[in-house]
Structure formats: C-alpha cells, structure tokens
Protein backbone atom coordinates (compact mmCIF):
# COMPACT_ATOMS: atom_id res chain seq x y z
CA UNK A 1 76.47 -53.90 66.80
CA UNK A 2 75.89 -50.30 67.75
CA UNK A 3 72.32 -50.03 69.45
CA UNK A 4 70.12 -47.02 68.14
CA UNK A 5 69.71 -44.07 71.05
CA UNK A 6 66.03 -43.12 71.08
CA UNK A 7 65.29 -39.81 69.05
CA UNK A 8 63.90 -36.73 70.59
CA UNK A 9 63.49 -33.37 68.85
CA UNK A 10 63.91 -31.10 72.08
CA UNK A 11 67.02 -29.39 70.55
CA UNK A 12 65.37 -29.09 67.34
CA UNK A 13 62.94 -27.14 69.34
CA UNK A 14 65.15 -24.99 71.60
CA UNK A 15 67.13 -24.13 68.40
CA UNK A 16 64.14 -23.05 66.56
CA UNK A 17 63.31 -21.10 69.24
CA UNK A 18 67.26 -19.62 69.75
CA UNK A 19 67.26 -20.91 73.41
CA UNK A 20 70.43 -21.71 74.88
CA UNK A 21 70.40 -24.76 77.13
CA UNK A 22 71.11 -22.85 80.06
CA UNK A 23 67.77 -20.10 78.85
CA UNK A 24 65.50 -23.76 78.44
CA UNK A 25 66.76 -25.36 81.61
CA UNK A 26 65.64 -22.03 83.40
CA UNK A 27 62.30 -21.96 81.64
CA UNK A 28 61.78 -25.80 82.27
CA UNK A 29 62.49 -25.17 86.55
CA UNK A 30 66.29 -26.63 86.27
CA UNK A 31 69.26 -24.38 87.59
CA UNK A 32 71.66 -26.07 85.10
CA UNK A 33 71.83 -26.59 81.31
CA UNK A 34 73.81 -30.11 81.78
CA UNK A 35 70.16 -32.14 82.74
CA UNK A 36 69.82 -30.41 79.21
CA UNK A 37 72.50 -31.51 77.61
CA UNK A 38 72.02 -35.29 78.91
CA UNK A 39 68.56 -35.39 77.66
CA UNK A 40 69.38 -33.89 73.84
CA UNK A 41 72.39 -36.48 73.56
CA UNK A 42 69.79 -39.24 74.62
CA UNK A 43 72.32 -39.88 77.72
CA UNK A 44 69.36 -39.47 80.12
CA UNK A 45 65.67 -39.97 79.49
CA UNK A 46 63.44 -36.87 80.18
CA UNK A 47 61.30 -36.56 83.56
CA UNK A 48 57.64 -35.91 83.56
CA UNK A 49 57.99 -32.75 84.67
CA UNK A 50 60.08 -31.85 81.31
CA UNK A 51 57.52 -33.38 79.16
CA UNK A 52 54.63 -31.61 80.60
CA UNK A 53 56.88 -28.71 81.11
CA UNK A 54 58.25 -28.60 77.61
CA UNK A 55 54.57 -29.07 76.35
CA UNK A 56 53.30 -26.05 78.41
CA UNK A 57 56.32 -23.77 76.75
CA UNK A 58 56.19 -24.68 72.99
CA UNK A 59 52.55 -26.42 72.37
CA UNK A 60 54.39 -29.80 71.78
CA UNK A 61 52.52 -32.89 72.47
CA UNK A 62 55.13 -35.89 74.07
CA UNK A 63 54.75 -38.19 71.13
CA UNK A 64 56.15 -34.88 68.59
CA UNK A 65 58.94 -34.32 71.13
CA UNK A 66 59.76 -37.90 72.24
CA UNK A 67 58.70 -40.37 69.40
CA UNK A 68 60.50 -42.99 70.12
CA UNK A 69 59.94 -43.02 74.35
CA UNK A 70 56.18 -42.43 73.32
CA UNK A 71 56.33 -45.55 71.08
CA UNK A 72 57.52 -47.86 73.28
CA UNK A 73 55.13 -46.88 76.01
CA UNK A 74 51.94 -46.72 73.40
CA UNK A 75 53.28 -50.56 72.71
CA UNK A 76 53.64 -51.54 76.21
CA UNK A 77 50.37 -50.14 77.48
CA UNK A 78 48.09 -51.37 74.43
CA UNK A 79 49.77 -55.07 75.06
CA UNK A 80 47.95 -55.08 78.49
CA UNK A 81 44.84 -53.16 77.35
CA UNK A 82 44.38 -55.90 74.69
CA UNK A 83 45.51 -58.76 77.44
CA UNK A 84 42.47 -57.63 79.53
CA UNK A 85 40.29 -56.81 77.13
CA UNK A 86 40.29 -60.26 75.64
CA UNK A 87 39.90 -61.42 79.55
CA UNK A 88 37.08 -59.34 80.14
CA UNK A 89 35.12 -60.71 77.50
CA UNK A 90 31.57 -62.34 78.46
CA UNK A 91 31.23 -60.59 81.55
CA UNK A 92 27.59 -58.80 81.31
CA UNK A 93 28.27 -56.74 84.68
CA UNK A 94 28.09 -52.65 84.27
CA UNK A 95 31.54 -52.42 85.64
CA UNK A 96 33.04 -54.35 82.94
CA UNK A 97 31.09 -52.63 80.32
CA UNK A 98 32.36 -49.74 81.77
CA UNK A 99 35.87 -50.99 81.69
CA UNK A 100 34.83 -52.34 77.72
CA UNK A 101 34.31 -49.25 76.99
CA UNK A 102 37.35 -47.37 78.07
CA UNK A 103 39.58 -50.31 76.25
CA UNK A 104 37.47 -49.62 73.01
CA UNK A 105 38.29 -46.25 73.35
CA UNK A 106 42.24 -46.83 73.34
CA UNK A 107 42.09 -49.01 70.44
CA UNK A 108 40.42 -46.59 68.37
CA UNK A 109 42.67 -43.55 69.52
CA UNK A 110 45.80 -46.14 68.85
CA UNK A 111 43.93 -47.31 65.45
CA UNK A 112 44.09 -43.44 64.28
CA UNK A 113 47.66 -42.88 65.32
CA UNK A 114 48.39 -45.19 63.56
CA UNK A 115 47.14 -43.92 60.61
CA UNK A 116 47.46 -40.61 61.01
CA UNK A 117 49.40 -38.53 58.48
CA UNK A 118 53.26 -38.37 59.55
CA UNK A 119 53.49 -42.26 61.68
C-alpha cells in the first residue's frame, strides 16, 4: 500500500506569486532552489526557518502552508496538554492555576480550529 506524502501548498504559493524556485530559495536565505524542490515534492520536511520565513514573505500562517505537518503536531501536543491537565486536577496551588489556565486556553483555541470554516 502506497503511504500518503504530507500536503503542503508552498508551490501553490510560489506559483501564484510567479517565483521560480531558485527567486523563493533566494528570498527564503537558501543559495539553491533544490532545498526547494525537496520540500514541494514532500521529499524533505520544511525547517523553521522556512516556515517563519515563508510566513514573513506571503502572510501565510504554518497550518495554511503545511496542513498536514501542522496536524500532526496540533495532535501530538494537545495529547500531552490533556495528559497533564487531567493530572493537574485538584491541586489548589497558584502555580497550577496558572498552568490550568494556559491548558484551558489551548483547548479552546484547538476547540475553534476545529470548527472553524475550511477544517
């Protein structure tokens, strides 16, 4: 069975945009349009520095850019926020209503991603 490569819209982007891949490796701080290349055929994941990067040039949050990569890590991280946020529980001390608080906080930005128009 053929496994699914994640999707990324980066060369939807540089297309709509009429960049070349050497033109958008330049922009994003790379000398060559291969590290490109890799990252639009989903042969090598994209860096930090390109996500914040291509964010700075075209206004495009992660999750538009990288949906599935943004998935996966929204998943991952909300397992442990719930994990210690059930552990928490009971604790009356300010620093764990502190901590409450900023768990609460990614469950209800999560909750309206989730239900946000386009997910």
């Amino acid at each position: 069975m053929k496994t699914r490569k994640p999707k990324n819209y980066l060369r939807s982007y540089r297309l709509r945009w009429g960049l070349s891949q050497g033109e958008l490796a330049k922009l994003l701080g790379w000398k060559r349009a291969e590290v490109i290349s890799r990252i639009e055929k989903k042969i090598r994941q994209p860096t930090l520095k390109l996500v914040i990067a291509c964010f700075i040039l075209f206004g495009a949050p992660a999750a538009e850019l990288f949906p599935d990569i943004s998935a996966s890590i929204e998943t991952d991280v909300m397992a442990r926020v719930w994990e210690m946020y059930e552990k928490i529980q009971g604790d009356p001390s300010r620093k764990t209503r502190m901590k409450i608080e900023l768990l609460e906080g990614a469950i209800e930005r999560a909750k309206q991603r989730k239900h946000a128009p386009g997910s």
